[in-house]
Each structure stands twice: as structure tokens, then as C-alpha cells.
N, C-alpha and C. Protein backbone atom coordinates (compact mmCIF):
# COMPACT_ATOMS: atom_id res chain seq x y z
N UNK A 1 8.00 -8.41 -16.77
CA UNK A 1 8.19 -7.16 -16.07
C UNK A 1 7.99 -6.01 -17.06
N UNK A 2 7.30 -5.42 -16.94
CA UNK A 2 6.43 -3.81 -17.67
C UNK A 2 7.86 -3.10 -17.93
N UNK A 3 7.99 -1.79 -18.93
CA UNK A 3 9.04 -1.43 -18.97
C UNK A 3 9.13 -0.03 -18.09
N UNK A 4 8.45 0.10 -17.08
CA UNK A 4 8.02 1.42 -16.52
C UNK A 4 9.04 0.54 -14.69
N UNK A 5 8.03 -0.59 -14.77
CA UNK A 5 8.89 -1.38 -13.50
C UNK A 5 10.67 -1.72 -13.39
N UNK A 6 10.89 -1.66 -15.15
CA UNK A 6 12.21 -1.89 -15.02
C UNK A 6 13.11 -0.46 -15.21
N UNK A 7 12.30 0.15 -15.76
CA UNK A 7 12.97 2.02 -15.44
C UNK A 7 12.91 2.25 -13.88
N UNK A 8 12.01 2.18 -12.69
CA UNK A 8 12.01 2.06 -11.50
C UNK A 8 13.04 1.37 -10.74
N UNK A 9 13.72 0.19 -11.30
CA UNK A 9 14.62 -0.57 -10.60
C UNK A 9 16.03 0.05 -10.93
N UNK A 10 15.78 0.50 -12.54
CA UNK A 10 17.28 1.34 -13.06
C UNK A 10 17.12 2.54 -12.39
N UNK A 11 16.25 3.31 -11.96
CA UNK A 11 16.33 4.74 -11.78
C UNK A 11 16.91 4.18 -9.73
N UNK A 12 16.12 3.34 -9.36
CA UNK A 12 16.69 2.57 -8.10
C UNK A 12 18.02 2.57 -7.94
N UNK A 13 18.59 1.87 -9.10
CA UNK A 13 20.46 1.39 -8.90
C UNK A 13 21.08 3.28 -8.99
N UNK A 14 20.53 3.76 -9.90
CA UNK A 14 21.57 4.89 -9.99
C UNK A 14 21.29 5.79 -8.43
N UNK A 15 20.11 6.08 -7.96
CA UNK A 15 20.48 6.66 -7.09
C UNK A 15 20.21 5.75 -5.58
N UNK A 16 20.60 4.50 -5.65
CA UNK A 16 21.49 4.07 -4.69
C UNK A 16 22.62 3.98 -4.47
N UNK A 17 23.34 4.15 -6.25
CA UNK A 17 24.72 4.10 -6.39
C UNK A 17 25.48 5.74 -5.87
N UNK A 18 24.82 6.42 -6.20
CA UNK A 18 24.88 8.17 -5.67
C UNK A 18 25.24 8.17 -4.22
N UNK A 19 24.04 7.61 -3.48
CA UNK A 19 24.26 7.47 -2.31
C UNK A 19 25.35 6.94 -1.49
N UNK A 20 25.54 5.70 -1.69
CA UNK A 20 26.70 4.77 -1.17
C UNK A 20 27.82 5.21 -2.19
N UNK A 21 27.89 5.39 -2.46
CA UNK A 21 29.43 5.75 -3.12
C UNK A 21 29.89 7.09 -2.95
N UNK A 22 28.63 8.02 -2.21
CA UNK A 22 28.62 9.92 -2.08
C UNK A 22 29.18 10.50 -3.44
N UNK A 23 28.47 10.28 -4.57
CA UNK A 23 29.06 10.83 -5.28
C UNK A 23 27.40 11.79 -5.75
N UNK A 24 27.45 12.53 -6.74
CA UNK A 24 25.97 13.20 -7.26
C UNK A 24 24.98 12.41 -7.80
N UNK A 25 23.82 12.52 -7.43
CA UNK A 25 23.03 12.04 -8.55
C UNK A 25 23.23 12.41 -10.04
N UNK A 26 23.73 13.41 -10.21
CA UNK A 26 23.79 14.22 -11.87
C UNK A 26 25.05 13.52 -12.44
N UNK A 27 26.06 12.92 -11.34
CA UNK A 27 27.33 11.88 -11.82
C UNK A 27 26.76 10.86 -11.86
N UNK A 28 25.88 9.77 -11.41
CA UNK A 28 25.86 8.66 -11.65
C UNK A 28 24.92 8.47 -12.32
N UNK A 29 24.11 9.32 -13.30
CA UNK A 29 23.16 9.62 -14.08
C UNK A 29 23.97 9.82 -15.17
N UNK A 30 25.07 10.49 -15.18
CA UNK A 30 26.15 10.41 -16.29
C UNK A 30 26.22 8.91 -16.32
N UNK A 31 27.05 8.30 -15.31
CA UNK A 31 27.59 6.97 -15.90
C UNK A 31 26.59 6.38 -16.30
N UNK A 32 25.03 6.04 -15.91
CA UNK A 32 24.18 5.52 -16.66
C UNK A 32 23.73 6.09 -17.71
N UNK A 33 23.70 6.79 -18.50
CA UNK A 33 23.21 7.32 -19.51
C UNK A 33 24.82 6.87 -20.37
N UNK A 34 25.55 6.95 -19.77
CA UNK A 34 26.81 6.25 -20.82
C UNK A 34 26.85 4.79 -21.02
N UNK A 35 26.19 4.20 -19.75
CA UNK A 35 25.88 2.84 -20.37
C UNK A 35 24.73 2.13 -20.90
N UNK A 36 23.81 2.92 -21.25
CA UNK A 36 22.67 2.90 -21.85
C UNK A 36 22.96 2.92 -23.63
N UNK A 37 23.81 4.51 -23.35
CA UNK A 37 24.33 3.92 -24.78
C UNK A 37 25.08 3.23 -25.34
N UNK A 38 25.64 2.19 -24.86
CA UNK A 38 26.61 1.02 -24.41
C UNK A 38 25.54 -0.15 -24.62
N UNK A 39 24.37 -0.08 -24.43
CA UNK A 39 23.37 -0.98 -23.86
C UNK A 39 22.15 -0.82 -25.10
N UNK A 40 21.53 -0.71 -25.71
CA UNK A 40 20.60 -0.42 -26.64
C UNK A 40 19.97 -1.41 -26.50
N UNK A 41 19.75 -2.40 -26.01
CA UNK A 41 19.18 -3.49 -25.98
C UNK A 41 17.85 -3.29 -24.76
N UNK A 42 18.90 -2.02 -23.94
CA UNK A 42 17.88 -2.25 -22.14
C UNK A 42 17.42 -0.72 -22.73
N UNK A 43 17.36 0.15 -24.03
CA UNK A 43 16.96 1.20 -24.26
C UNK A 43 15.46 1.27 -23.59
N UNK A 44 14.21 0.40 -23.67
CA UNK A 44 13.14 0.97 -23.13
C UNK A 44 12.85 1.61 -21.69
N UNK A 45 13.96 0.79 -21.00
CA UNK A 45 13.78 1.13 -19.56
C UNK A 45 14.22 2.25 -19.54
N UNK A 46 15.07 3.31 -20.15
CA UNK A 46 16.27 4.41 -19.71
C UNK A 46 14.70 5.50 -19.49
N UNK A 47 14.30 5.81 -20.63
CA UNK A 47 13.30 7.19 -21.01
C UNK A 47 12.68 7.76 -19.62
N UNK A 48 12.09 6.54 -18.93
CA UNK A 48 11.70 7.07 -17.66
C UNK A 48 12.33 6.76 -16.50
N UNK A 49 13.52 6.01 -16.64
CA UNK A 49 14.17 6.00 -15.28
C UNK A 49 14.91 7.48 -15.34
N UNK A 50 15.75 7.60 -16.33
CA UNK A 50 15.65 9.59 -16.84
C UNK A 50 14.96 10.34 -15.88
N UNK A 51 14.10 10.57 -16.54
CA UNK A 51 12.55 11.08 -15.68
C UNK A 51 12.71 11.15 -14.62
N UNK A 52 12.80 9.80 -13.55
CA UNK A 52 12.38 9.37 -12.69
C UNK A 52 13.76 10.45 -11.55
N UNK A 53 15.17 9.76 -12.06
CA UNK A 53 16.06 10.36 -11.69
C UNK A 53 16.46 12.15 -11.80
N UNK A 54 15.86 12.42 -12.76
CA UNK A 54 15.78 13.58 -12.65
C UNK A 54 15.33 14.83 -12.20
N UNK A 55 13.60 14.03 -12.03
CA UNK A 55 12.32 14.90 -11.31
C UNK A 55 13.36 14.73 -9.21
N UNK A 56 13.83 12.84 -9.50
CA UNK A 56 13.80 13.46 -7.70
C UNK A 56 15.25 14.31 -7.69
N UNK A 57 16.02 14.46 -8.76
CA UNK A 57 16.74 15.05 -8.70
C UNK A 57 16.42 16.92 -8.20
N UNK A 58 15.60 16.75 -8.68
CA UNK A 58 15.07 18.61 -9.34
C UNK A 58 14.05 19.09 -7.85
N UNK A 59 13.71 17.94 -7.52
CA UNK A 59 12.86 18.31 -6.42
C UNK A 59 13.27 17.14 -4.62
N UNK A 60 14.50 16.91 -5.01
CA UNK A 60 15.17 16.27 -3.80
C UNK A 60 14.58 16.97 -2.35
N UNK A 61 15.27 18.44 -2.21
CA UNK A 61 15.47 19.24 -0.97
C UNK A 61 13.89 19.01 -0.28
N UNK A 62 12.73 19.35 -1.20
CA UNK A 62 11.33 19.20 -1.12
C UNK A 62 10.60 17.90 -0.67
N UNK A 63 11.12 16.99 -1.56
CA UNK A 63 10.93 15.33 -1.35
C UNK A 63 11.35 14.74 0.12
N UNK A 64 13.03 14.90 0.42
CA UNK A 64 13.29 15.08 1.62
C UNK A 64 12.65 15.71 2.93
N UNK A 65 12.18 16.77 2.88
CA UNK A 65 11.41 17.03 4.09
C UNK A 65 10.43 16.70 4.44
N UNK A 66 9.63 15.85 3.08
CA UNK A 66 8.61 15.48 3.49
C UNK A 66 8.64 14.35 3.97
N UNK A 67 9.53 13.54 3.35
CA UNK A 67 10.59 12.26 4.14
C UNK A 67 10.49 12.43 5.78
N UNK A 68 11.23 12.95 6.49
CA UNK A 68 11.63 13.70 7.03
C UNK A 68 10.25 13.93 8.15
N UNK A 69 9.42 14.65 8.09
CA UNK A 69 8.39 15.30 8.62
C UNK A 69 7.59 14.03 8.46
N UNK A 70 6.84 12.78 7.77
CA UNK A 70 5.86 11.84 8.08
C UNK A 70 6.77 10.79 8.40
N UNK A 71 7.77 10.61 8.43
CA UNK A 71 8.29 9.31 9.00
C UNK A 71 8.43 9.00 10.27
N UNK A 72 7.78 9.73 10.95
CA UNK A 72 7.86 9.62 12.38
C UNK A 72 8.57 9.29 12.92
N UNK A 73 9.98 9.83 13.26
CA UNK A 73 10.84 9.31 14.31
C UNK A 73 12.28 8.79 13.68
N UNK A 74 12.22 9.02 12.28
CA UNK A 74 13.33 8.24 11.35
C UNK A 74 13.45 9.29 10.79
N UNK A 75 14.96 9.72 11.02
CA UNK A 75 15.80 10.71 10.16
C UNK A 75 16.30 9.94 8.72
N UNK A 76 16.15 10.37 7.41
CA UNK A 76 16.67 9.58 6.37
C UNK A 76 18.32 9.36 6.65
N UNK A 77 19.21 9.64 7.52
CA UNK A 77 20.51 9.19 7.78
C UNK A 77 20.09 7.43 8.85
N UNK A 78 19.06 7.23 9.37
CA UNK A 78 18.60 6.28 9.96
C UNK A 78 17.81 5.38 9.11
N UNK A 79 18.02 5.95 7.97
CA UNK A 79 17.05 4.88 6.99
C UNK A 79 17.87 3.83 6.00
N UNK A 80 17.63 2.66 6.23
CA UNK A 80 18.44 2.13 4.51
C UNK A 80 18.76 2.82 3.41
N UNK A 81 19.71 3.17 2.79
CA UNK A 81 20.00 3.30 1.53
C UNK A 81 19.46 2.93 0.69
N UNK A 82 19.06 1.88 0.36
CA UNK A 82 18.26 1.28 -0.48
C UNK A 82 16.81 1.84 -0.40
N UNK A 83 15.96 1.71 0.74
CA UNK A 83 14.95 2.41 1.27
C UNK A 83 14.57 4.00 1.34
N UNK A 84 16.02 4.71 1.25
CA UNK A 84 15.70 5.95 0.88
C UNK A 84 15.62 6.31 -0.70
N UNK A 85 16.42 5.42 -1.36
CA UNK A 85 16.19 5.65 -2.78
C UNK A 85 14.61 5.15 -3.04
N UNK A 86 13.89 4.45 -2.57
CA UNK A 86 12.98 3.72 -2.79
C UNK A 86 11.65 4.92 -2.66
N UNK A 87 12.30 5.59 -1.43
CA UNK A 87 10.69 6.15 -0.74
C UNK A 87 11.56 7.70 -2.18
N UNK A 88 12.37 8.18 -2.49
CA UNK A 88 12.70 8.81 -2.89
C UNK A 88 11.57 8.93 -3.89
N UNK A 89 11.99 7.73 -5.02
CA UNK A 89 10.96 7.81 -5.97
C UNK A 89 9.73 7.96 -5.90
N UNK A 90 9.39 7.02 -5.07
CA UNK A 90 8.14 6.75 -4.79
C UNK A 90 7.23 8.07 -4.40
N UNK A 91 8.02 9.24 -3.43
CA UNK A 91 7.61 10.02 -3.55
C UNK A 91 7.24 10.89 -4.48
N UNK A 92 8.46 11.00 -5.85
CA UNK A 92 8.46 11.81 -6.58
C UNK A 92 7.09 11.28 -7.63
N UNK A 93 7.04 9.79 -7.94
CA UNK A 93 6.20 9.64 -8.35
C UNK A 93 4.55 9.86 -8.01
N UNK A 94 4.58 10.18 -6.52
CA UNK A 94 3.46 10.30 -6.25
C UNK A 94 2.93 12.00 -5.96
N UNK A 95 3.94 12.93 -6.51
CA UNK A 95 3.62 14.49 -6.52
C UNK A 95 3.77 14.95 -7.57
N UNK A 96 4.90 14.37 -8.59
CA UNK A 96 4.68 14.86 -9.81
C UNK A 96 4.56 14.08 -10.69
N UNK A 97 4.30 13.20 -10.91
CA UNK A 97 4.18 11.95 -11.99
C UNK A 97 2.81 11.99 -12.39
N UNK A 98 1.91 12.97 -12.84
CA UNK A 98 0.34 12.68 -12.87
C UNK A 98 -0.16 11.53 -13.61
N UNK A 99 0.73 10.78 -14.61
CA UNK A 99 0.44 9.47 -15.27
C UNK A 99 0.23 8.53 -14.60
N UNK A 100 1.05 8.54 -13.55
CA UNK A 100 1.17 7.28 -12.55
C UNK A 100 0.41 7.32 -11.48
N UNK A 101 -0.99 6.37 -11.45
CA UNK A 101 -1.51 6.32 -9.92
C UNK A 101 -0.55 6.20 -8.48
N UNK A 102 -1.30 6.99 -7.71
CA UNK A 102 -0.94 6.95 -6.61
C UNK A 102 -0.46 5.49 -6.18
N UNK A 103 -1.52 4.43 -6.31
CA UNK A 103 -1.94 3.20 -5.88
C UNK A 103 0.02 2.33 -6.55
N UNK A 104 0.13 3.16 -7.82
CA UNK A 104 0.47 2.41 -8.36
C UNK A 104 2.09 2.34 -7.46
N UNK A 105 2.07 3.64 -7.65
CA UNK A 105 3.27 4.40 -7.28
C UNK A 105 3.75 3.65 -6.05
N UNK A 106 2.99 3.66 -5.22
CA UNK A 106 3.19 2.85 -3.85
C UNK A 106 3.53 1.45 -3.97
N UNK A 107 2.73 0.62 -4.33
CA UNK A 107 3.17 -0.91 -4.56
C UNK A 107 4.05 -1.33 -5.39
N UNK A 108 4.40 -0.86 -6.14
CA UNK A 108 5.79 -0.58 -7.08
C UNK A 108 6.52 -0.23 -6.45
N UNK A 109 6.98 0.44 -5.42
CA UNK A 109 8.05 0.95 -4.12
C UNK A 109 8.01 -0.19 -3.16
N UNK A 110 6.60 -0.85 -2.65
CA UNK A 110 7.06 -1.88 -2.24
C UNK A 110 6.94 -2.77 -2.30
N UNK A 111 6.94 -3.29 -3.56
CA UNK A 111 7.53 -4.93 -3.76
C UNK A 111 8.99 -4.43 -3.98
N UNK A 112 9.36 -3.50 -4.59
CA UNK A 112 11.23 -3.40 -4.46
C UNK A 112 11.53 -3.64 -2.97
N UNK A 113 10.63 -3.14 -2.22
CA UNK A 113 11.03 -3.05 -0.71
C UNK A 113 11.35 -4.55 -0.46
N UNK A 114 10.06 -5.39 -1.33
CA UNK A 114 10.38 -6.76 -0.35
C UNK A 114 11.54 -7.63 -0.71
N UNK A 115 12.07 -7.37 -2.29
CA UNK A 115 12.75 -7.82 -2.77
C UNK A 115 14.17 -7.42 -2.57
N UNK A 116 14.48 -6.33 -2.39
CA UNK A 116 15.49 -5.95 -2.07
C UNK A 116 15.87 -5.18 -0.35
N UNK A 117 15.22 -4.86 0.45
CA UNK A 117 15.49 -4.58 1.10
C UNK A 117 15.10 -5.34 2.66
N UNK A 118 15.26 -4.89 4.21
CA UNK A 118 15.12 -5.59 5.13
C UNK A 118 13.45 -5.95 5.02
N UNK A 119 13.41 -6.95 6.18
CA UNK A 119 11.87 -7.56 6.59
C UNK A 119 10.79 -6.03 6.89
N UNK A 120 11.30 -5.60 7.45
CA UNK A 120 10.56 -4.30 8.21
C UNK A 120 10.42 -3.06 7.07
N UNK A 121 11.42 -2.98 6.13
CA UNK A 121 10.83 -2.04 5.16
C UNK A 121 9.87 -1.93 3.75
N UNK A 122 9.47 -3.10 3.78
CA UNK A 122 8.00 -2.89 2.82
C UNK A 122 6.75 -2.19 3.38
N UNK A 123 6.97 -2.79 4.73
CA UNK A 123 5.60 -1.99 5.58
C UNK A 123 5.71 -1.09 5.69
N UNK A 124 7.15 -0.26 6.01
CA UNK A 124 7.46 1.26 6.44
C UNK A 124 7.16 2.12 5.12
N UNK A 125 7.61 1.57 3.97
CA UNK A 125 7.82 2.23 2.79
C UNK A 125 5.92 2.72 2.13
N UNK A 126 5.04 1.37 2.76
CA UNK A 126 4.10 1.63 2.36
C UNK A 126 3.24 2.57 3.26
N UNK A 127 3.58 2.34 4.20
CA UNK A 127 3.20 3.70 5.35
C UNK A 127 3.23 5.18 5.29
N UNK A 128 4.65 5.44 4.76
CA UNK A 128 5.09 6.15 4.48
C UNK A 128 4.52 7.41 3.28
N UNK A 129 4.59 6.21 2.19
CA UNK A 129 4.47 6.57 1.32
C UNK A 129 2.82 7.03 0.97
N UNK A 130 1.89 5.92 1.97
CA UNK A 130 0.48 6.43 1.87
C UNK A 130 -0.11 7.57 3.08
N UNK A 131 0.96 7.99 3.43
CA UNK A 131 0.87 9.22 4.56
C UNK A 131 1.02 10.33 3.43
N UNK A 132 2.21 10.35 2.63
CA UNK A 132 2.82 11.41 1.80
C UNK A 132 1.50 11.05 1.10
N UNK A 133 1.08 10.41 -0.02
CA UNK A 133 -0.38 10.60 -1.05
C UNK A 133 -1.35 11.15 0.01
N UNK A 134 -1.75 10.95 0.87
CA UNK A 134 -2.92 11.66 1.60
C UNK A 134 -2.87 13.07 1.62
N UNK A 135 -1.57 13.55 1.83
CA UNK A 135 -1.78 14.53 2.51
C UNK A 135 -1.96 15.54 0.77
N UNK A 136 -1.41 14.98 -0.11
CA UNK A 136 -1.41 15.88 -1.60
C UNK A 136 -2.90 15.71 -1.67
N UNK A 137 -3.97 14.61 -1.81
CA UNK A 137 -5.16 14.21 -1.57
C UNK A 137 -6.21 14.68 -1.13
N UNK A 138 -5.76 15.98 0.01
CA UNK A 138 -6.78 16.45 0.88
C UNK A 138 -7.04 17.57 0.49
């Protein structure tokens, strides 16, 4: 596993942990960054799950509507938890991440989908998520 895939799965736990627990992303970005330095061993993954957590941090309200507006019919309160952290990134990676292909950005969102979340959200996530790249695209 690449160390960019395993910053994706850490930047995953913290803001799923945000979510289900309602606490901030900027708090449970604390507790991980305290156990990172606790952790020196899983140091490669932190640099861009950082990043990762931070950009959708910085550009949530934005990310969200676009959530929101191509999901046709699914309010993110109707979405998995897990699945909203997922398309979260995935978004962020695919508007401001210019390192990271689009292509990449997407299938990296869903194989987490298949692995961690229901039957029905790998397909949604990739739908989703290749609605949101098009439309930056055009």
C-alpha cells in the first residue's frame, strides 16, 4: 500500500471520527497529530493526510454544496458517514490537489468505498465523484 493510499485511509478515520462522535474536524486532527507523534513509525502517512484533512477542512462549506447539488436526490444527512468522509476527500482531491489525477482521485475513494462501506456505495461514490471532475473539466 503506497504511502499517499495510507494518508487517504488516515485522513478517512479522522474525519469519520469528527463526524460520528460531532466533535470538529480541527479536534480530531488534534488528537491525530498527537498520535502521530506517539507513532513515528506510521510518520509517512501523516504529511498528506494533514493536507488532505485540512484542504477539506478549509474548503468544507464549498465541497458540501457541491455534494449536495450532483448527488441527485441525497442530502449528505442521508448519506453514510463513512461515504461522506469518502466523497469529502475525494472531492477535495479532485479541485485542489493538482498532483493528484482526477482518475486517481476517484478510484482511491472507491475501493475505500468497497472495502469499507455498503454494497451500493462504491458505485455512488464513483458517480458522484465523476460528475464533480466533469464539471471542473469543462
Amino acid at each position: 500500500m503506497s504511502a499517499r493510499t495510507k494518508a487517504r485511509k488516515r485522513a478517512l478515520d479522522v474525519l469519520y471520527v469528527a463526524d460520528i462522535r460531532q466533535v470538529s474536524i480541527a479536534d480530531a486532527l488534534g488528537l491525530e497529530a498527537e498520535r502521530a507523534r506517539e507513532q513515528p513509525e506510521r510518520s509517512s502517512s501523516w504529511p498528506y493526510a494533514r493536507e488532505i484533512v485540512t484542504g477539506v477542512m478549509d474548503h468544507q462549506a464549498e465541497i458540501d454544496e457541491l455534494l449536495v447539488t450532483y448527488a441527485q436526490g441525497w442530502t449528505l444527512a442521508r448519506m453514510p458517514a463513512i461515504d461522506r468522509a469518502l466523497l469529502r476527500i475525494g472531492t477535495w482531491e479532485v479541485l485542489f490537489a493538482d498532483a493528484v489525477p482526477d482518475a486517481v482521485a476517484i478510484s482511491e475513494a472507491v475501493e475505500l468505498a468497497q472495502q469499507l462501506s455498503t454494497d451500493d456505495s462504491a458505485p455512488f461514490v464513483n458517480g458522484l465523484l465523476a460528475r464533480i471532475a466533469s464539471t471542473r473539466a469543462s
